[in-house]
Protein backbone atom coordinates (compact mmCIF):
# COMPACT_ATOMS: atom_id res chain seq x y z
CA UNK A 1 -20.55 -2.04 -5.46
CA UNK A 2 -18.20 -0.93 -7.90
CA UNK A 3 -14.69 -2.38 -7.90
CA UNK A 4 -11.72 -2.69 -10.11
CA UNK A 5 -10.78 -6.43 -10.65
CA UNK A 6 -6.46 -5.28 -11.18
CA UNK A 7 -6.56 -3.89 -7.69
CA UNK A 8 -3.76 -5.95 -5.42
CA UNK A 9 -3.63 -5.43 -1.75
CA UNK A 10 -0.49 -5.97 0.51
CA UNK A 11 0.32 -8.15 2.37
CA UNK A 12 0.26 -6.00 5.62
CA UNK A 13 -3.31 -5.13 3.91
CA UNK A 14 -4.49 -8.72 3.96
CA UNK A 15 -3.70 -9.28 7.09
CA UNK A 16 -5.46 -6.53 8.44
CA UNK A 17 -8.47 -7.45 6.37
CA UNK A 18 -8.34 -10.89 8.08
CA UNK A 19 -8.05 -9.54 11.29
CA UNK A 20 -10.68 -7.63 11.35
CA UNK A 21 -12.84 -10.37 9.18
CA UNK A 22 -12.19 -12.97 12.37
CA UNK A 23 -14.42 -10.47 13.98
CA UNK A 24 -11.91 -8.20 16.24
CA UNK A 25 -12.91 -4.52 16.59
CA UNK A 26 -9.91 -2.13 15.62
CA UNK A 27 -8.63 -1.28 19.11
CA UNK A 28 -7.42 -4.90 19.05
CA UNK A 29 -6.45 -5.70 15.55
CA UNK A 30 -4.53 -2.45 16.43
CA UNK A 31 -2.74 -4.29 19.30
CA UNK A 32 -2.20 -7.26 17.31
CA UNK A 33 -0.14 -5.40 14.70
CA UNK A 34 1.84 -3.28 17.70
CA UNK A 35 -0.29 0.03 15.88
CA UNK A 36 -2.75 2.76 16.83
CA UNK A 37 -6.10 2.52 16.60
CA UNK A 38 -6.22 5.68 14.27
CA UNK A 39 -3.75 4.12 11.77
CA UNK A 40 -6.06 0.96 11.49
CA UNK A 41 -9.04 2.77 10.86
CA UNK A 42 -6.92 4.86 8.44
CA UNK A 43 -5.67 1.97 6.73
CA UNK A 44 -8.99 0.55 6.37
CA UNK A 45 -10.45 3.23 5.55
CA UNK A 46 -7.20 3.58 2.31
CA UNK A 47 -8.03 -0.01 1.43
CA UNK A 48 -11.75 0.29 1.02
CA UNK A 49 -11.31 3.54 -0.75
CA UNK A 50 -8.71 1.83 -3.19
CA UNK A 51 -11.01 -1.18 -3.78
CA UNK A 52 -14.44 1.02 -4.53
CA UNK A 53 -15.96 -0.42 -1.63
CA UNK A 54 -17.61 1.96 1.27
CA UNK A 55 -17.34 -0.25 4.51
CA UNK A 56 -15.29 -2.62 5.68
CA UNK A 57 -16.99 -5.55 5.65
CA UNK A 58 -17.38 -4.87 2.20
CA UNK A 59 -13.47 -4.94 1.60
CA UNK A 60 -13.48 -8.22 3.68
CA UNK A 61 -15.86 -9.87 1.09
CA UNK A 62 -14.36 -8.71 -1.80
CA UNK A 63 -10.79 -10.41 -0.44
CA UNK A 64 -12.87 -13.31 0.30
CA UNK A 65 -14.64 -13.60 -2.94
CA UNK A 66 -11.39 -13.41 -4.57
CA UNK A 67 -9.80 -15.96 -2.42
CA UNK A 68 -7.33 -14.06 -0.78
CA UNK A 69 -8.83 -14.42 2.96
């Protein structure tokens, strides 16, 4: 897993990323954050690409590892 150690998420990332680490599929952490499922997948899908990661449980880990989560 390659990743770069400067990377910073948002806030609004963050909080997706905890969402979806509490276990909530994307439909709901979708309705959570008044969004579309599309743009959450989408989002994710930014995030993991900006941290090197391929999935997101991956990006979840790497926020947790780091101690934002």
């Amino acid at each position: 897993m390659l990743t770069r150690e400067r990377t910073e998420l948002r806030h609004d990332d963050l909080e997706l990323l905890r969402l979806l680490a509490s276990g909530l599929p994307a439909d709901a952490v979708a309705r959570r954050l008044g969004l579309s499922g599309r743009t959450i997948r989408r989002r994710t899908r930014a995030i993991c690409d900006q941290l090197g990661v391929r999935t997101q449980i991956e990006a979840v880990v790497w926020a947790v590892r780091r101690g934002l989560l």
